[in-house]
C-alpha atoms as a PDB file:
ATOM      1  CA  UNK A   1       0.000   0.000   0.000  1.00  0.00           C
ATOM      2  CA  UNK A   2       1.784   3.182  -0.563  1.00  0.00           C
ATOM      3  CA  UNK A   3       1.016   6.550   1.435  1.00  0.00           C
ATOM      4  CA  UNK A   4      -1.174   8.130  -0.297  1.00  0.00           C
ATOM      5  CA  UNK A   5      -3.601   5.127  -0.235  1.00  0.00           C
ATOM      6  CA  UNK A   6      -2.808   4.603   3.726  1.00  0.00           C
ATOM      7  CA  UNK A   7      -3.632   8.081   4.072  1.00  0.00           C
ATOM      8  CA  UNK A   8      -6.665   7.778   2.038  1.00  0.00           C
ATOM      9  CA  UNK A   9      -8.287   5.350   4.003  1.00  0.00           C
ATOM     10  CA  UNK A  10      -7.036   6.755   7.383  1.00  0.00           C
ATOM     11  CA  UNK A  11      -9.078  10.054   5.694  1.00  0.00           C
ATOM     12  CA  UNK A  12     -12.231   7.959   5.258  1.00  0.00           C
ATOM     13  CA  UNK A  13     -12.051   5.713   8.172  1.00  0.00           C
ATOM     14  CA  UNK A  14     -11.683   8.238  10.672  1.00  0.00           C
ATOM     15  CA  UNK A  15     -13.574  11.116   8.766  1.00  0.00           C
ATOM     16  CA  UNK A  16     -10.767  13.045   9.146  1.00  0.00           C
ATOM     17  CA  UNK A  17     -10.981  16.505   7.199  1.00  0.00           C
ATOM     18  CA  UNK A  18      -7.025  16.384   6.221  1.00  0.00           C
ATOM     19  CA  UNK A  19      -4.401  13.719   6.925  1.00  0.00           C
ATOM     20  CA  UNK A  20      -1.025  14.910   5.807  1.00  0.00           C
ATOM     21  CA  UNK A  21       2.574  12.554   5.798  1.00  0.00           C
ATOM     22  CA  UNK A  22       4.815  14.900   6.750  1.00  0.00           C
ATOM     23  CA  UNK A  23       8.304  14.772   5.490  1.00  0.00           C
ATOM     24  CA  UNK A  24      10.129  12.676   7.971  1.00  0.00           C
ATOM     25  CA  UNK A  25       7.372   9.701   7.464  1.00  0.00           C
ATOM     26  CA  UNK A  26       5.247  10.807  10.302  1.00  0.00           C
ATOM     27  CA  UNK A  27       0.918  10.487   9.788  1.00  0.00           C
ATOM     28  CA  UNK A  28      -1.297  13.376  11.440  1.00  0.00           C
ATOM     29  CA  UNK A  29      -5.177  13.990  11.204  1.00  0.00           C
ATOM     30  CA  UNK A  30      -7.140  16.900  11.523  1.00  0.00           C
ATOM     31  CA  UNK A  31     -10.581  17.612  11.604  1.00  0.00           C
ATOM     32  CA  UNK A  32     -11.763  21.454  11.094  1.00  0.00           C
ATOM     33  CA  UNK A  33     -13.017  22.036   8.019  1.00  0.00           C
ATOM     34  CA  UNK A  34     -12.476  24.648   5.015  1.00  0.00           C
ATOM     35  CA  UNK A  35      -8.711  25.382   5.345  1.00  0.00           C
ATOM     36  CA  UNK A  36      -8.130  26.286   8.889  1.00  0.00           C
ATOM     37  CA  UNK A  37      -6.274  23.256   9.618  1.00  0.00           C
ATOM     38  CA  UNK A  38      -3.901  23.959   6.621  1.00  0.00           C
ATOM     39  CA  UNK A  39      -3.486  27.648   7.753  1.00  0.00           C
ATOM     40  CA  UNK A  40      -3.001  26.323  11.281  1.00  0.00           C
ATOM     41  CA  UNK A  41       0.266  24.017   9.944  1.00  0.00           C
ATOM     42  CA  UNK A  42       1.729  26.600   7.869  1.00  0.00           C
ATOM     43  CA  UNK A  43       1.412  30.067  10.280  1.00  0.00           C
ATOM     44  CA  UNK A  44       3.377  27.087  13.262  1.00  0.00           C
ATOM     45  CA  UNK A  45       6.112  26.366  10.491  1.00  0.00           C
ATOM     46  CA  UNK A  46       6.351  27.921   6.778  1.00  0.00           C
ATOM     47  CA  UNK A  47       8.568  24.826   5.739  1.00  0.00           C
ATOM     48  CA  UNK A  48       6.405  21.859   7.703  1.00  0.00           C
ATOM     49  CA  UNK A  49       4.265  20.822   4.441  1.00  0.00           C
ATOM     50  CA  UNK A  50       7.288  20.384   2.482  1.00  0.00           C
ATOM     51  CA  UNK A  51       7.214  17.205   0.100  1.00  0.00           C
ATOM     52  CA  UNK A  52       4.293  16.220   2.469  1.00  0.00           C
ATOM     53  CA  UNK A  53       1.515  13.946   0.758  1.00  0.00           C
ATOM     54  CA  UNK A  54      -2.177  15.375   1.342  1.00  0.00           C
ATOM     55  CA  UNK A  55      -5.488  13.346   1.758  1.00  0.00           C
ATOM     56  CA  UNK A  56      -8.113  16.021   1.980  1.00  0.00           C
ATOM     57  CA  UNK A  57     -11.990  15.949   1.665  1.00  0.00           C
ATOM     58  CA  UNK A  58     -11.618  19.131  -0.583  1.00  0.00           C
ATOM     59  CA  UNK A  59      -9.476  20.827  -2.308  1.00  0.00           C
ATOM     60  CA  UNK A  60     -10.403  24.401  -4.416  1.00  0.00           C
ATOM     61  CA  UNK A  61      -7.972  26.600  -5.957  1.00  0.00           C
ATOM     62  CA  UNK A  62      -7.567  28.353  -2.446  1.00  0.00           C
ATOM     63  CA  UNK A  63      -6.344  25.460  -1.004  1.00  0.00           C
ATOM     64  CA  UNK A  64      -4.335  24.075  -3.962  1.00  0.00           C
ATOM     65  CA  UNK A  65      -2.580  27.321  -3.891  1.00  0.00           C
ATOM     66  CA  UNK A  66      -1.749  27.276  -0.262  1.00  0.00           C
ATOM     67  CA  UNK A  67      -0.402  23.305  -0.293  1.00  0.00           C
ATOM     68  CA  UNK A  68       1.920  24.484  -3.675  1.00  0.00           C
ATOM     69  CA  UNK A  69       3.454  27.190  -2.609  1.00  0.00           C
ATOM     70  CA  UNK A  70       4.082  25.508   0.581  1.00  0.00           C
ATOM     71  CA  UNK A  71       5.722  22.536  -1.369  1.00  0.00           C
ATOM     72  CA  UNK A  72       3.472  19.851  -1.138  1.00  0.00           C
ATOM     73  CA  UNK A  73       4.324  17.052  -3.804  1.00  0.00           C
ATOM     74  CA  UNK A  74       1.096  14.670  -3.867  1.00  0.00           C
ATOM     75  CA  UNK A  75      -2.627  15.535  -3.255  1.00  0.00           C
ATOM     76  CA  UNK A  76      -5.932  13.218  -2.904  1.00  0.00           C
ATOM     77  CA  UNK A  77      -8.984  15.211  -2.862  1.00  0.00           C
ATOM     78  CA  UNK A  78     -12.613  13.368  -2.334  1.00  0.00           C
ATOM     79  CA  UNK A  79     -13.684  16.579  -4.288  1.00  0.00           C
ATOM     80  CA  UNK A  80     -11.754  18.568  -6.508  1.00  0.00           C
ATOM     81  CA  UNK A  81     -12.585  21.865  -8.255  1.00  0.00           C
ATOM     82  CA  UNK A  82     -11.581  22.835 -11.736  1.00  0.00           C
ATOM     83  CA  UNK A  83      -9.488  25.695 -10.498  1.00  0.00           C
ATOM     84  CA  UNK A  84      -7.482  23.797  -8.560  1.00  0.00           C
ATOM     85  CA  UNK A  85      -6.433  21.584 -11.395  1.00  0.00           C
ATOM     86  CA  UNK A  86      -4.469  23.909 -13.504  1.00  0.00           C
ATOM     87  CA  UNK A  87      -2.297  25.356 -10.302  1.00  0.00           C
ATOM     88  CA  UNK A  88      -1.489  21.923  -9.647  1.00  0.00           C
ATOM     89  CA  UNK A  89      -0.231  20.598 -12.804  1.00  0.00           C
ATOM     90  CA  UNK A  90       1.834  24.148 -13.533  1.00  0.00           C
ATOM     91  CA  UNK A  91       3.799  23.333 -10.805  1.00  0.00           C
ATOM     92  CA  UNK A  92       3.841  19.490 -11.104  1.00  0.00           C
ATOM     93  CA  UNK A  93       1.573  18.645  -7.753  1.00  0.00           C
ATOM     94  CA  UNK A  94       0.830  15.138  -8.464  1.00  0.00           C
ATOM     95  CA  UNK A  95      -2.953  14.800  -7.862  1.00  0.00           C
ATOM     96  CA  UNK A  96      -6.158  12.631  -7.946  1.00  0.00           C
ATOM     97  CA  UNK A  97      -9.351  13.080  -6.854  1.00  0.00           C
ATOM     98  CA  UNK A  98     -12.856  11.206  -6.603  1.00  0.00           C
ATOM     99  CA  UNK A  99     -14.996  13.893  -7.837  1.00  0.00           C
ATOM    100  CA  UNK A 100     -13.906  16.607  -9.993  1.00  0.00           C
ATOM    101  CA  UNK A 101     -16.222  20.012  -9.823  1.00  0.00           C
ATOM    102  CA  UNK A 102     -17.200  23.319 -11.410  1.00  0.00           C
ATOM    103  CA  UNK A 103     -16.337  24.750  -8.521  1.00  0.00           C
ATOM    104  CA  UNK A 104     -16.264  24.323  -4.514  1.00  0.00           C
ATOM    105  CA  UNK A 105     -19.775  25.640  -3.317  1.00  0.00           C
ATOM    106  CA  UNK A 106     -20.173  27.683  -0.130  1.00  0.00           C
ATOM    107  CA  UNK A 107     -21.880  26.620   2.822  1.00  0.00           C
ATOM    108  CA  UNK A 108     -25.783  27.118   2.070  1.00  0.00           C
ATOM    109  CA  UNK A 109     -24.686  25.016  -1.147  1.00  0.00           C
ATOM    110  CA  UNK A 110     -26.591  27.625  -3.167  1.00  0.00           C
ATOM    111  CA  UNK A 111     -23.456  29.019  -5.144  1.00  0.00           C
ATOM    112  CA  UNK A 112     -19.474  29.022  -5.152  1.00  0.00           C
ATOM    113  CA  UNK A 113     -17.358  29.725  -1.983  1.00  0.00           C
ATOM    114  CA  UNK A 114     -16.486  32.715  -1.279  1.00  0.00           C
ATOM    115  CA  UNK A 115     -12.639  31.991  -1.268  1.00  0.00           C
ATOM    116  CA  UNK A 116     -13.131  30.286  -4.752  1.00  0.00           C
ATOM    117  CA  UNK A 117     -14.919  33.060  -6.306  1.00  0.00           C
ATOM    118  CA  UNK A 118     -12.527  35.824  -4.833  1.00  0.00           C
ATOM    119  CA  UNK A 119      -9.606  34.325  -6.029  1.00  0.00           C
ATOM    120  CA  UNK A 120     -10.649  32.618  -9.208  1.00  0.00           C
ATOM    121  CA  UNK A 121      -8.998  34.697 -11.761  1.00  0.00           C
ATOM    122  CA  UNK A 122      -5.702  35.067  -9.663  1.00  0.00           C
ATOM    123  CA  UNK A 123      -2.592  34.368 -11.771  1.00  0.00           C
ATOM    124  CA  UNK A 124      -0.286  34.012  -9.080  1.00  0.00           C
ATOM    125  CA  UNK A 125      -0.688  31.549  -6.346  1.00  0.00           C
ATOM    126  CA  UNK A 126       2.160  33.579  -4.052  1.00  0.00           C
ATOM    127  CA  UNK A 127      -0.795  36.103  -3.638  1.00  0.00           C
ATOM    128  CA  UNK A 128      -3.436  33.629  -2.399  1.00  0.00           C
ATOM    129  CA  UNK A 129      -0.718  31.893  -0.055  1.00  0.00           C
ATOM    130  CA  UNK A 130       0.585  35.280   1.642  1.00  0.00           C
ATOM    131  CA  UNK A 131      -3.203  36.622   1.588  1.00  0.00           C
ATOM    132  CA  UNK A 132      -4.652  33.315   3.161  1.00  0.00           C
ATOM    133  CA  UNK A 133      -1.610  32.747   5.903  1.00  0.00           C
END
């Protein structure tokens, strides 16, 4: 089994909201939702998601920004939106994902997350990341 399909299973067995391998091999899960728990990681240590593997419910541009800049090198997403995709392959983020989306929808599921629809358009993912962290 490799990690990414350990960590996928630790994401769905324990309905974790993120389970990252960090660098040095070691397994953590988290359970806030939207990106806090990413934010969290990265505002304790810049370098801590560096060449980390990622098992996350979701994953929009926001996030996919955030987890490249920071240097994450592989990504599982339950759900995926098509923003995400192209700041992921530009700076060769392996990824894969169950479901693959318009676009991540806010909370009253009645139109596109805020976060998504603010930075939709941004060419540079350095923006988001400093913006977000």
């Amino acid at each position: 089994m490799t990690k990414l399909e350990e960590i996928k299973k630790i994401l769905h067995e324990k309905k974790a909201s993120l389970v990252v391998v960090y660098e040095n091999g070691e397994i953590k899960e988290y359970y806030q939702n939207r990106i806090k728990d990413i934010k969290e990681i990265l505002q304790e240590n810049p370098d801590a998601l560096k060449n980390a593997i990622i098992a996350d419910k979701v994953i929009g541009k926001v996030a996919g920004s955030i987890l490249t800049v920071a240097g994450v090198k592989e990504i599982y997403a339950d759900v995926m939106s098509q923003y995400a995709v192209p700041v992921l392959e530009e700076d060769h983020v392996k990824y894969e994902y169950k479901n693959l989306v318009e676009y991540i929808q806010n909370n009253e599921k009645n139109g596109m997350c805020p976060m998504e629809n603010k930075y939709k358009d941004e060419k540079n993912i350095k923006v988001i990341y400093e913006n977000m962290i």
